[in-house]
PDB file of N, CA and C in Angstrom:
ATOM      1  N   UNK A   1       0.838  -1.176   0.000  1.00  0.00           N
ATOM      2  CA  UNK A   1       0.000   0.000   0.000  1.00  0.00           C
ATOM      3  C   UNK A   1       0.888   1.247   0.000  1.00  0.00           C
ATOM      4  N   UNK A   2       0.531   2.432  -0.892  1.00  0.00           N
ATOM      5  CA  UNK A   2       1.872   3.412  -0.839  1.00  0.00           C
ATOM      6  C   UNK A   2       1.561   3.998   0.604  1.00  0.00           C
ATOM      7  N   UNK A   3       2.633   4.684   0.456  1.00  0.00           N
ATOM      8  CA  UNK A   3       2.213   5.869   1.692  1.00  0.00           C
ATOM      9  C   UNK A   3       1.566   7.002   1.521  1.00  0.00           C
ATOM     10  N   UNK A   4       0.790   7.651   3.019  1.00  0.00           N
ATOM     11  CA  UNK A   4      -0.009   8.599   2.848  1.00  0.00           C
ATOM     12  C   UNK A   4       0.679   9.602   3.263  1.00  0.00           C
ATOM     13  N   UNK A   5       0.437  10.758   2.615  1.00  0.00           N
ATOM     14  CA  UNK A   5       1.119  12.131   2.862  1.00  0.00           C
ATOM     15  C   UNK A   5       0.389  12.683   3.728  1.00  0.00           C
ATOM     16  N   UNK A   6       1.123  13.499   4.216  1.00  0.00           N
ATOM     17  CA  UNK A   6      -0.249  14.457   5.539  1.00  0.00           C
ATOM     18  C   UNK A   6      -1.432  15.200   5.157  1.00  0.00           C
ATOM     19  N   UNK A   7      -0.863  15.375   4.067  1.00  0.00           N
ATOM     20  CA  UNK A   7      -2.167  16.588   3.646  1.00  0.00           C
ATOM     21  C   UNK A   7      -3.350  15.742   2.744  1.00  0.00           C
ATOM     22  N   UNK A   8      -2.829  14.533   2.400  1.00  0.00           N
ATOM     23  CA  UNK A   8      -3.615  13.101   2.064  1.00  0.00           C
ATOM     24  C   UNK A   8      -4.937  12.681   3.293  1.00  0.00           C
ATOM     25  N   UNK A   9      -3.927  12.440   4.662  1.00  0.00           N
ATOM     26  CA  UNK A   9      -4.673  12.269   5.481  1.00  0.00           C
ATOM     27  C   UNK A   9      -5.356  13.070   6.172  1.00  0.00           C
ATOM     28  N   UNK A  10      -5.139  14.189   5.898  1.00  0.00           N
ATOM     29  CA  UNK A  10      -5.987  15.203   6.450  1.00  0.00           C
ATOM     30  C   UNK A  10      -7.759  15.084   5.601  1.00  0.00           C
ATOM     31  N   UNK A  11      -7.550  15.246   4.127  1.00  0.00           N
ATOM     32  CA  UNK A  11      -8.299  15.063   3.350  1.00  0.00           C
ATOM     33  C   UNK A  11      -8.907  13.966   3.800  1.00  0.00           C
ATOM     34  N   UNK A  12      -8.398  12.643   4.011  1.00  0.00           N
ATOM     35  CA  UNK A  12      -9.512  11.654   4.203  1.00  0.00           C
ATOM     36  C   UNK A  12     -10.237  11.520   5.387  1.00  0.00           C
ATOM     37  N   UNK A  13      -9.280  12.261   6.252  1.00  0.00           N
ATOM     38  CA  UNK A  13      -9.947  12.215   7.581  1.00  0.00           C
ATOM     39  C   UNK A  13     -10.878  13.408   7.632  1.00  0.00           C
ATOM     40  N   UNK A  14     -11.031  14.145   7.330  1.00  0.00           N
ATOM     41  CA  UNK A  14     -12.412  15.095   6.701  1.00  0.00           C
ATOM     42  C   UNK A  14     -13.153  14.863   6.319  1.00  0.00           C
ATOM     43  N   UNK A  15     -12.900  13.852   4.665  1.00  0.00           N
ATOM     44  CA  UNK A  15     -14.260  13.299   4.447  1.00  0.00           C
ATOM     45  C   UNK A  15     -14.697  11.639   5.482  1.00  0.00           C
ATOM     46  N   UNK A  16     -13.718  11.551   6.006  1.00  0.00           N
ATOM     47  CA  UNK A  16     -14.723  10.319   7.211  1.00  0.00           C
ATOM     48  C   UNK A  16     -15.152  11.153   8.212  1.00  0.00           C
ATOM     49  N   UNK A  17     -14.882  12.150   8.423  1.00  0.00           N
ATOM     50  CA  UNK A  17     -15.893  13.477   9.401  1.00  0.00           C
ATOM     51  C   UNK A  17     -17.221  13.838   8.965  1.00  0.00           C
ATOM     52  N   UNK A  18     -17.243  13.324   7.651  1.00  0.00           N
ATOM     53  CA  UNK A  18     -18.298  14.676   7.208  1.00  0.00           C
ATOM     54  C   UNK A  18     -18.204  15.953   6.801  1.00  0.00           C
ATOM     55  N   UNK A  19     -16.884  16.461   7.106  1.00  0.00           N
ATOM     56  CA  UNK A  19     -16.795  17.676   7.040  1.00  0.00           C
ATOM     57  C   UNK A  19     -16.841  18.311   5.231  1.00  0.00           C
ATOM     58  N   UNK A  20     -16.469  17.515   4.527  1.00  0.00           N
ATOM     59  CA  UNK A  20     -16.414  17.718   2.962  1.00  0.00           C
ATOM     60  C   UNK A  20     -18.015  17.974   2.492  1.00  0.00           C
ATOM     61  N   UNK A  21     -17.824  19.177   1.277  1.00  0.00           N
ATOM     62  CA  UNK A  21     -19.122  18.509   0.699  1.00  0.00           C
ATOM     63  C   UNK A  21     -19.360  18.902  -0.622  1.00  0.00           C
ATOM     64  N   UNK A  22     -20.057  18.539  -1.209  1.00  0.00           N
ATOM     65  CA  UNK A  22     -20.445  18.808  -2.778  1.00  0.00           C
ATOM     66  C   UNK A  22     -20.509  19.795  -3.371  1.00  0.00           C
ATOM     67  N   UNK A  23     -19.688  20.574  -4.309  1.00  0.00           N
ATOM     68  CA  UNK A  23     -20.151  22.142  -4.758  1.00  0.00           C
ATOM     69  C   UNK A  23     -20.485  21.616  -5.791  1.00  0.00           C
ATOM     70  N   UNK A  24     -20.311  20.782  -6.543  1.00  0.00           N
ATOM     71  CA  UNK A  24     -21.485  20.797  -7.664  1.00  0.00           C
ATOM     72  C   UNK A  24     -22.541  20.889  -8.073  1.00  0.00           C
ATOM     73  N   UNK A  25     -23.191  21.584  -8.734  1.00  0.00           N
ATOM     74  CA  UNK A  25     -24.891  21.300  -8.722  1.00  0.00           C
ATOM     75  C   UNK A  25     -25.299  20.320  -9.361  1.00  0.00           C
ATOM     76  N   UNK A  26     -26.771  20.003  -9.486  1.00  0.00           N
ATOM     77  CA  UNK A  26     -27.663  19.400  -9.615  1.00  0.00           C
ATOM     78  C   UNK A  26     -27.360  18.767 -10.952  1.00  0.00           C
ATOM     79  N   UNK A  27     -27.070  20.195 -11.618  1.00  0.00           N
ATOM     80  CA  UNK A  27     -26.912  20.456 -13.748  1.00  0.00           C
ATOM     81  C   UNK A  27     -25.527  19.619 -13.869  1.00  0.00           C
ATOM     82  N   UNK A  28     -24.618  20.328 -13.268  1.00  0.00           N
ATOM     83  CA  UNK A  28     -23.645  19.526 -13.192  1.00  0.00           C
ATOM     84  C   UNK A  28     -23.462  17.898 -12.891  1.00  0.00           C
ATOM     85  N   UNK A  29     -23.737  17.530 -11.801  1.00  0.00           N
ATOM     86  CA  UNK A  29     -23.802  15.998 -11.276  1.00  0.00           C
ATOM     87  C   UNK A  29     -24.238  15.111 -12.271  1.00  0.00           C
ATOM     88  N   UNK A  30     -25.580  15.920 -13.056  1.00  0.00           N
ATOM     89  CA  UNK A  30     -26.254  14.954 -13.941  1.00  0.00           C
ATOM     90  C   UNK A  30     -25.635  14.879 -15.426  1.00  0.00           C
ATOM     91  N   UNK A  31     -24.864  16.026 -15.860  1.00  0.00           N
ATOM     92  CA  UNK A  31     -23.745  15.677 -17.004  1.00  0.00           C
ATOM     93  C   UNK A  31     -22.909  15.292 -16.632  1.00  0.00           C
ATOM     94  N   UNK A  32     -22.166  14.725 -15.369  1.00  0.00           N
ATOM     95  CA  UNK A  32     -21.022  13.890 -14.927  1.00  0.00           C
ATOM     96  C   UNK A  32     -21.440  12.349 -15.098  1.00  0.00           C
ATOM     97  N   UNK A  33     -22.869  12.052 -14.922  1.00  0.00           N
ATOM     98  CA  UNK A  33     -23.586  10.758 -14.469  1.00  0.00           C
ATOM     99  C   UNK A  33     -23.545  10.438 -16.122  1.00  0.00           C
ATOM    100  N   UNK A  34     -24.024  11.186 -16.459  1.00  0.00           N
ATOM    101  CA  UNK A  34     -24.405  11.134 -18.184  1.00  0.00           C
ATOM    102  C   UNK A  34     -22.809  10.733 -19.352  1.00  0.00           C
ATOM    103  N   UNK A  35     -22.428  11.250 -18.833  1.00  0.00           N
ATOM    104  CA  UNK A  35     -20.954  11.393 -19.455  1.00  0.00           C
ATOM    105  C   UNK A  35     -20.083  10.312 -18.888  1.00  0.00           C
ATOM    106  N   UNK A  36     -20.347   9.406 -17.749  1.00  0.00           N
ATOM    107  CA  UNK A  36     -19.855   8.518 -17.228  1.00  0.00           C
ATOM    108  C   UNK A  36     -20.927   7.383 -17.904  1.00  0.00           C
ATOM    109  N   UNK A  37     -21.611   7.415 -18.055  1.00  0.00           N
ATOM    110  CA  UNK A  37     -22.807   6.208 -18.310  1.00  0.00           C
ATOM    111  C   UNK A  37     -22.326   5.780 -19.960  1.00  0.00           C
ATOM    112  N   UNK A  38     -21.834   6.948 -20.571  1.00  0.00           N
ATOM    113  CA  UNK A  38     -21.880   6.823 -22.233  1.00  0.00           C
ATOM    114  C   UNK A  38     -20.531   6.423 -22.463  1.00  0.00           C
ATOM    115  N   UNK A  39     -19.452   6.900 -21.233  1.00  0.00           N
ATOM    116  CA  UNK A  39     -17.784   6.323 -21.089  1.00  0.00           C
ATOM    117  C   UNK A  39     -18.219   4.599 -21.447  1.00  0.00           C
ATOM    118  N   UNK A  40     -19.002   4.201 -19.993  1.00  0.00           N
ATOM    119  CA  UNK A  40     -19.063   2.705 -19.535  1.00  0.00           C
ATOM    120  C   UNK A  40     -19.150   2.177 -20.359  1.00  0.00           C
ATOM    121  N   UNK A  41     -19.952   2.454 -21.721  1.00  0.00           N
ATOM    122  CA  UNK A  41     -20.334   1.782 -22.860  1.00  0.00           C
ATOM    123  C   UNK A  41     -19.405   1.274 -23.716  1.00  0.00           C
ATOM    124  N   UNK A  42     -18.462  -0.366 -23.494  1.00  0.00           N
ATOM    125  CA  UNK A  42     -17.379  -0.622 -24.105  1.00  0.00           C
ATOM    126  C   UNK A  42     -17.889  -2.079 -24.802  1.00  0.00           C
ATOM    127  N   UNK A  43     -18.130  -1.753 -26.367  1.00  0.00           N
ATOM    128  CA  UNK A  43     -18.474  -3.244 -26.633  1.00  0.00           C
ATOM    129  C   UNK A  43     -17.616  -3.851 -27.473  1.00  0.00           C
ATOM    130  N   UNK A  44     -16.491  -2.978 -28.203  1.00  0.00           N
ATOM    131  CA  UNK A  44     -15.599  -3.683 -28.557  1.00  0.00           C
ATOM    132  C   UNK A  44     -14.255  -3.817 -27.724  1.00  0.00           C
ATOM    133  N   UNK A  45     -13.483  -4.653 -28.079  1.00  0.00           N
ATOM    134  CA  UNK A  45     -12.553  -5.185 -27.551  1.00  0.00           C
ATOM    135  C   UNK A  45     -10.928  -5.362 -28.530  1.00  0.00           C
ATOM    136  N   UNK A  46      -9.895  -4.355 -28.430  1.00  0.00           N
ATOM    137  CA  UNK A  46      -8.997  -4.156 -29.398  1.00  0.00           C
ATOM    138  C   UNK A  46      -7.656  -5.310 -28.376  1.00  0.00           C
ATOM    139  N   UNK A  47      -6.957  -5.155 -29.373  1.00  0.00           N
ATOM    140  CA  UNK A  47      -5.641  -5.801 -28.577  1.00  0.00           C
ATOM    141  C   UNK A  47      -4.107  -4.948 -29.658  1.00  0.00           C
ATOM    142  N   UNK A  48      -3.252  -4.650 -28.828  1.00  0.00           N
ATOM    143  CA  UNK A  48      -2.717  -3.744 -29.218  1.00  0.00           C
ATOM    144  C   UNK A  48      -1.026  -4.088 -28.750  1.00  0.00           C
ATOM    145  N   UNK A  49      -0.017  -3.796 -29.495  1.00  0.00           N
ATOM    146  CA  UNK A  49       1.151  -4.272 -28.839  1.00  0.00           C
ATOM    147  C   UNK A  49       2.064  -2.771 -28.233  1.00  0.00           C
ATOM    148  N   UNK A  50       2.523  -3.022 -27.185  1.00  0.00           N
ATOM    149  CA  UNK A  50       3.169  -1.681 -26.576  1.00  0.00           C
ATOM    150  C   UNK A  50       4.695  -1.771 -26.422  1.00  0.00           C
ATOM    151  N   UNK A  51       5.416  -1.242 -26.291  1.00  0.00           N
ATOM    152  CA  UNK A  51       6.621  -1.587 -25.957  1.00  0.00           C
ATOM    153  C   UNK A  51       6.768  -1.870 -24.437  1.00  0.00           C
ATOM    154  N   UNK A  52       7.671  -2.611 -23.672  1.00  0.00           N
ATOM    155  CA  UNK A  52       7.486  -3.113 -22.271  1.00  0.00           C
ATOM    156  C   UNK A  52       7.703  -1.710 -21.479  1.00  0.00           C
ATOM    157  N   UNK A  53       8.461  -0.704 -21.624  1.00  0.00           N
ATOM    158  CA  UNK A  53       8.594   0.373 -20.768  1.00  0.00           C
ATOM    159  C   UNK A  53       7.284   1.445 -21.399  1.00  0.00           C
ATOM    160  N   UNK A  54       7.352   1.548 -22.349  1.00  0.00           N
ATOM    161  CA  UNK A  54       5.848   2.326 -22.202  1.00  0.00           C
ATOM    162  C   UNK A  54       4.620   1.657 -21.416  1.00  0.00           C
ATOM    163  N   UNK A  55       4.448   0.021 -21.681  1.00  0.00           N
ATOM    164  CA  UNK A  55       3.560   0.178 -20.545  1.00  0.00           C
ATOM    165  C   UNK A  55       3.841   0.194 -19.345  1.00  0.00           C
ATOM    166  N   UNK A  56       4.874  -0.323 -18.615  1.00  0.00           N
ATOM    167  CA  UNK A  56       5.582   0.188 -17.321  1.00  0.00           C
ATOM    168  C   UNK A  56       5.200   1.688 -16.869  1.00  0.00           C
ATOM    169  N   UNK A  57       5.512   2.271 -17.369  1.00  0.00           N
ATOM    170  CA  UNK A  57       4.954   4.109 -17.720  1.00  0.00           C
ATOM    171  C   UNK A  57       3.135   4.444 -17.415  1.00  0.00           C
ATOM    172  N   UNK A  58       2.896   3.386 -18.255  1.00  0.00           N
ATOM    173  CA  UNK A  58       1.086   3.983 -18.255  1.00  0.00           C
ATOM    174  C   UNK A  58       0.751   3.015 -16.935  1.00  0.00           C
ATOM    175  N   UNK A  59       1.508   2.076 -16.709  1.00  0.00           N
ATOM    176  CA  UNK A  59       0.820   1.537 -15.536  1.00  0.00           C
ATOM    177  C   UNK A  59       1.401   2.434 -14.324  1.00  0.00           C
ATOM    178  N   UNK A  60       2.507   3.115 -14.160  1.00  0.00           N
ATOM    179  CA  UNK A  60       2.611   3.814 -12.937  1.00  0.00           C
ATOM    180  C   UNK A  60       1.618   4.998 -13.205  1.00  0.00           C
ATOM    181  N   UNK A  61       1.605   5.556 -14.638  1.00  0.00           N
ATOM    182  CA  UNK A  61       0.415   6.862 -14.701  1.00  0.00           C
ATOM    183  C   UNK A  61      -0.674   6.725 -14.197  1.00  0.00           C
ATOM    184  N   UNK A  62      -1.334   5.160 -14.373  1.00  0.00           N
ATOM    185  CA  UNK A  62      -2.662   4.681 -13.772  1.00  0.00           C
ATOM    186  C   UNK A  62      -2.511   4.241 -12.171  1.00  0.00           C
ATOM    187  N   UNK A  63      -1.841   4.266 -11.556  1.00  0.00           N
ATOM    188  CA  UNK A  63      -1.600   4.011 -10.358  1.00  0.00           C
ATOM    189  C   UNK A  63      -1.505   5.244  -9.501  1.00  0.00           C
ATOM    190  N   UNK A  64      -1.190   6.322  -9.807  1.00  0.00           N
ATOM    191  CA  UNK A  64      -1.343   7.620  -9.760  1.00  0.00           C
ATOM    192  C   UNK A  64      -2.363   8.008  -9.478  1.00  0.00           C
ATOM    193  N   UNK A  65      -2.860   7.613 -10.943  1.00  0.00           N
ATOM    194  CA  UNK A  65      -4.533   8.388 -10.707  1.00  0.00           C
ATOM    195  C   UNK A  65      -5.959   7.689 -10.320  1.00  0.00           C
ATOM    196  N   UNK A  66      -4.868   6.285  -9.414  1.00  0.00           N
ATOM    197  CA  UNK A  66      -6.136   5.408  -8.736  1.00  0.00           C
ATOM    198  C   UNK A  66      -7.021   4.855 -10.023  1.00  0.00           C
ATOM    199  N   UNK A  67      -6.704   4.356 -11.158  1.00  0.00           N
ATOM    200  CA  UNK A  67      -7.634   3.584 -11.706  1.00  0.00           C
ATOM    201  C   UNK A  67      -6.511   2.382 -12.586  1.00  0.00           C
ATOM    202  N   UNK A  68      -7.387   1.472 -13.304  1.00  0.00           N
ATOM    203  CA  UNK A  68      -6.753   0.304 -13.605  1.00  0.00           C
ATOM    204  C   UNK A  68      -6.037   1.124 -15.161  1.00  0.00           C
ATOM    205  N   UNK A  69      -5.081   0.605 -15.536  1.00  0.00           N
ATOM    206  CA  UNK A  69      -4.146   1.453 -16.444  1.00  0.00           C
ATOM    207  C   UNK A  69      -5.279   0.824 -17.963  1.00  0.00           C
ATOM    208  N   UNK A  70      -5.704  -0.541 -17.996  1.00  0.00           N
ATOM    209  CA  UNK A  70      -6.678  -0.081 -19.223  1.00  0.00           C
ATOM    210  C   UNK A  70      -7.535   0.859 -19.454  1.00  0.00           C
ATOM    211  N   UNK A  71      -8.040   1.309 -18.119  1.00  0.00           N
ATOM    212  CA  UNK A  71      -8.710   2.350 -18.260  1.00  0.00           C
ATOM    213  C   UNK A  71      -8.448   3.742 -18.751  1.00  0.00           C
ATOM    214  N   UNK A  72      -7.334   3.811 -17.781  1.00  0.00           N
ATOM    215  CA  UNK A  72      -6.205   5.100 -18.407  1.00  0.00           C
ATOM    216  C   UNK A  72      -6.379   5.351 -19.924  1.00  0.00           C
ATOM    217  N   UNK A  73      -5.601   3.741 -20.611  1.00  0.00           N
ATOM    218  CA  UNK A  73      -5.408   4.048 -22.137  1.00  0.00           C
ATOM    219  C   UNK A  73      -6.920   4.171 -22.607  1.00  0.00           C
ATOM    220  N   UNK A  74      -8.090   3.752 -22.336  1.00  0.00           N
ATOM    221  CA  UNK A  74      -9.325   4.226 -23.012  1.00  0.00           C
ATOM    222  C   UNK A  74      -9.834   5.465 -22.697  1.00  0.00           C
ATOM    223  N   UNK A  75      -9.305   6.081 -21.405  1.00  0.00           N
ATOM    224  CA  UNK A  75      -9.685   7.638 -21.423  1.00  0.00           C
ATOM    225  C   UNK A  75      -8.744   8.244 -22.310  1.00  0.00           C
ATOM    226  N   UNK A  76      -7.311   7.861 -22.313  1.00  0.00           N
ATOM    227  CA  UNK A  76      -6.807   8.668 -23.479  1.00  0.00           C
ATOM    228  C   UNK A  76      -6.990   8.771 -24.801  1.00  0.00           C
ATOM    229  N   UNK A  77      -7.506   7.529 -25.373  1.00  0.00           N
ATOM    230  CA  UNK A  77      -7.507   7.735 -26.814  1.00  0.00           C
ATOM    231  C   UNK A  77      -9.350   7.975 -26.649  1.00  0.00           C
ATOM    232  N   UNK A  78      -9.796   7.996 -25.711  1.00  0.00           N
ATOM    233  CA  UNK A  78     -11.141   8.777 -25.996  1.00  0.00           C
ATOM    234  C   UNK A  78     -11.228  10.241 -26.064  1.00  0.00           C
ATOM    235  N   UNK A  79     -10.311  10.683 -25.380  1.00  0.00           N
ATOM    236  CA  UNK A  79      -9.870  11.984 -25.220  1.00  0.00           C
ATOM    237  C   UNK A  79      -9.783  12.336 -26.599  1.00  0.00           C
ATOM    238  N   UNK A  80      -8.625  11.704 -27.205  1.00  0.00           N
ATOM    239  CA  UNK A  80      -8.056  12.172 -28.669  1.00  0.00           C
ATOM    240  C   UNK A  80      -8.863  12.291 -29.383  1.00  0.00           C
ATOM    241  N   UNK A  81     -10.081  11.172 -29.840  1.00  0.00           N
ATOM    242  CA  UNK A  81     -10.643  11.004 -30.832  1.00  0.00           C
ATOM    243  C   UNK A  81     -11.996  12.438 -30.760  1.00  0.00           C
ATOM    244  N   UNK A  82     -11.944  12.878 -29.458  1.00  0.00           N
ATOM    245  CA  UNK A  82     -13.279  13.890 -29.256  1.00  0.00           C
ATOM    246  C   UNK A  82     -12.534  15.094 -29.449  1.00  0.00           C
ATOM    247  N   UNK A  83     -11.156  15.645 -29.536  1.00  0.00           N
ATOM    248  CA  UNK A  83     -10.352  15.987 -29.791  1.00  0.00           C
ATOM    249  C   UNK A  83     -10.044  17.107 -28.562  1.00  0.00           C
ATOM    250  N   UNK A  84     -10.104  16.495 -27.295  1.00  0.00           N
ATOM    251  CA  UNK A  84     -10.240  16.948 -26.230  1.00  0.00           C
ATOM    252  C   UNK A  84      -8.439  16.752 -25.574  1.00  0.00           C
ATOM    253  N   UNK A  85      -7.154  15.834 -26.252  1.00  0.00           N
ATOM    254  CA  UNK A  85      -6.591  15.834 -26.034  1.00  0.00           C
ATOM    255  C   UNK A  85      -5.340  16.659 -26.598  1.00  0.00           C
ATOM    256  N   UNK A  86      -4.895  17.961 -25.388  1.00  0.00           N
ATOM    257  CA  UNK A  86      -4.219  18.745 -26.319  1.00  0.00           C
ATOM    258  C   UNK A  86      -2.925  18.517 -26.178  1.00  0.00           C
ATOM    259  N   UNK A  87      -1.593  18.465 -27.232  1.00  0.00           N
ATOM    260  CA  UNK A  87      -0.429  18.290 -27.602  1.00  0.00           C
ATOM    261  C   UNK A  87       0.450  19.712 -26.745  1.00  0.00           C
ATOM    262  N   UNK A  88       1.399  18.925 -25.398  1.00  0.00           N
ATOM    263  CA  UNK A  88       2.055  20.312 -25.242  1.00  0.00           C
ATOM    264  C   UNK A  88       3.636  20.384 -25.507  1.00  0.00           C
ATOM    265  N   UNK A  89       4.011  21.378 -26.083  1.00  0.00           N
ATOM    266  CA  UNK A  89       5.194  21.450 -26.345  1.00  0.00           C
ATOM    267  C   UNK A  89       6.381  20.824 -25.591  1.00  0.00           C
ATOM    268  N   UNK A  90       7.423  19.982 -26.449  1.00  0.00           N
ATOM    269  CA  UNK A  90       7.827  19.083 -25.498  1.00  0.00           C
ATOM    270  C   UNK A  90       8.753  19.679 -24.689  1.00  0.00           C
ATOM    271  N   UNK A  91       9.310  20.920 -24.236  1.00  0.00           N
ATOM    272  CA  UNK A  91       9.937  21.571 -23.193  1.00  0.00           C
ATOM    273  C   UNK A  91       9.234  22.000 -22.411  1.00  0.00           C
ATOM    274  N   UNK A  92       8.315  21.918 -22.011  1.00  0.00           N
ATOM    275  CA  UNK A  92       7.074  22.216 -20.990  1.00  0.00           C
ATOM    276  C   UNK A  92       6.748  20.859 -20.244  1.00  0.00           C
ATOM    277  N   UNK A  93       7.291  20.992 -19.240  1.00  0.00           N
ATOM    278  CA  UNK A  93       7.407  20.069 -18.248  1.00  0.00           C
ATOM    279  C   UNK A  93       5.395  20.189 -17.203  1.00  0.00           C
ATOM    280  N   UNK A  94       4.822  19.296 -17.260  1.00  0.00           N
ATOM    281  CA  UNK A  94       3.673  19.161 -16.572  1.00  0.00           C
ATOM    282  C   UNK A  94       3.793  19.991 -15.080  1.00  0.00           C
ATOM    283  N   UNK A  95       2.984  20.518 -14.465  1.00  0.00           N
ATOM    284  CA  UNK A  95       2.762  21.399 -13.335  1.00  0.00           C
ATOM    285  C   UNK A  95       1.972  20.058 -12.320  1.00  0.00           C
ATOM    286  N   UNK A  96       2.266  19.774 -11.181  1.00  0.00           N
ATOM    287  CA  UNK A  96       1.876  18.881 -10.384  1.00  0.00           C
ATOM    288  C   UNK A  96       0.418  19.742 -10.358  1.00  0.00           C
ATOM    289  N   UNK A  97      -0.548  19.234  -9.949  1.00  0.00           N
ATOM    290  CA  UNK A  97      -2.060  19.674  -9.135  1.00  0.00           C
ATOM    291  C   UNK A  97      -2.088  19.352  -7.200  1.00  0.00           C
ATOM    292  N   UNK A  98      -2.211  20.850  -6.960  1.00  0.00           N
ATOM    293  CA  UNK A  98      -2.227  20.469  -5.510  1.00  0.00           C
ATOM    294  C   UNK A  98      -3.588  20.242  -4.979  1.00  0.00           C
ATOM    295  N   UNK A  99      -4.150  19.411  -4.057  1.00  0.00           N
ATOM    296  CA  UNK A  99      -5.554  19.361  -3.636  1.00  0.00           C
ATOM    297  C   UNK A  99      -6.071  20.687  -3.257  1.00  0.00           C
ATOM    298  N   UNK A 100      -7.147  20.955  -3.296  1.00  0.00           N
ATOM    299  CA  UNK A 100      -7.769  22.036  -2.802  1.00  0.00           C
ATOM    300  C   UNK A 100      -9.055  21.311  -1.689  1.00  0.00           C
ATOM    301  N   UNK A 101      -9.172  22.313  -0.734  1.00  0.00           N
ATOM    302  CA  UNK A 101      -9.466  21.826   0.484  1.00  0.00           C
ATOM    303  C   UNK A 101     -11.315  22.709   0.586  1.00  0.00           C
ATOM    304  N   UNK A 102     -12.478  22.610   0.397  1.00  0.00           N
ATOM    305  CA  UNK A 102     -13.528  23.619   0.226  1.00  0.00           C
ATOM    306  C   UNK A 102     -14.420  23.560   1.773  1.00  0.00           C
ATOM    307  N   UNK A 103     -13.962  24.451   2.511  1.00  0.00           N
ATOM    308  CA  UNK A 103     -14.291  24.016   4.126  1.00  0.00           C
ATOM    309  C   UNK A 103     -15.980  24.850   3.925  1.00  0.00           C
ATOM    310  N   UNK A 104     -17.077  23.602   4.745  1.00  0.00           N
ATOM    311  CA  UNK A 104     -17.788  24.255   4.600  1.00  0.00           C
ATOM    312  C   UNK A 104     -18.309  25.941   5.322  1.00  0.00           C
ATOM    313  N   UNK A 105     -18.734  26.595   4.977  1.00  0.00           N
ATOM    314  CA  UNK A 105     -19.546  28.324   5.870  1.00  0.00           C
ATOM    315  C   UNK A 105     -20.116  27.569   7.604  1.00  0.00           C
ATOM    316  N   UNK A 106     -19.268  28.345   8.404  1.00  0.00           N
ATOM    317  CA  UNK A 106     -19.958  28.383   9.611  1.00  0.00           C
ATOM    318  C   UNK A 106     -21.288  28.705   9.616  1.00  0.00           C
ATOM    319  N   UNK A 107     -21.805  28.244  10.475  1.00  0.00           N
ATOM    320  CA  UNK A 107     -23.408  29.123  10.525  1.00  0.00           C
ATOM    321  C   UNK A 107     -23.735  30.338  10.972  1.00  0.00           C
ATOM    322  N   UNK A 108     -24.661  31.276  10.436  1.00  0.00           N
ATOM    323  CA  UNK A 108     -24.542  32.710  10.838  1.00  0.00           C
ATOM    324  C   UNK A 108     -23.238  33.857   9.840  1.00  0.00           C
ATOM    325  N   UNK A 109     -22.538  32.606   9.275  1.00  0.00           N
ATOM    326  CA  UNK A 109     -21.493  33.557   8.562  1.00  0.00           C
ATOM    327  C   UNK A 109     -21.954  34.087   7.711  1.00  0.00           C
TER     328      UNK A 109
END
């Protein structure tokens, strides 16, 4: 199991508080549900050859981002084909994402 960072466990121990909660709306939630329902929809089945360190690569990318690395490669080339995946210049090194923390309004505030 990897290890948890502090600001990891802070996060989870918030949402086992309760303390987290939903800013999405209603409109929103239901094009996430919608857009996940039409993802799920996989009826064909490709087979594809990779080189051994590229998939080494997509399987630590998918381990990262908590899902199974086939999945990974079908969000990416779903990405591409909707043309949602953009090309960045290859001296531009990726920017990590730090969590953001959305504490809920005291009451009376």
């Amino acid at each position: 199991m990897p290890k948890i960072e502090p600001d990891e466990a802070g996060l989870i121990d918030a949402f086992e508080k309760g303390v987290l909660r939903s800013v999405a709306t209603k409109a929103e939630l239901a094009r996430y549900k919608a857009a996940a329902r039409a993802t799920a929809i996989k009826d064909r089945r490709v087979n594809i050859r990779l080189s051994s360190s590229d998939l080494q690569d997509i399987q630590v990318k998918a381990m990262e981002e908590g899902m199974p690395y086939q999945t990974l490669i079908a969000s990416v080339l779903h990405k591409y084909v909707t043309g949602r995946l953009a090309e960045r210049p290859a001296n531009e090194s990726p920017t990590p994402k730090k969590p953001t923390v959305r504490r809920p309004k005291k009451a009376g505030a």
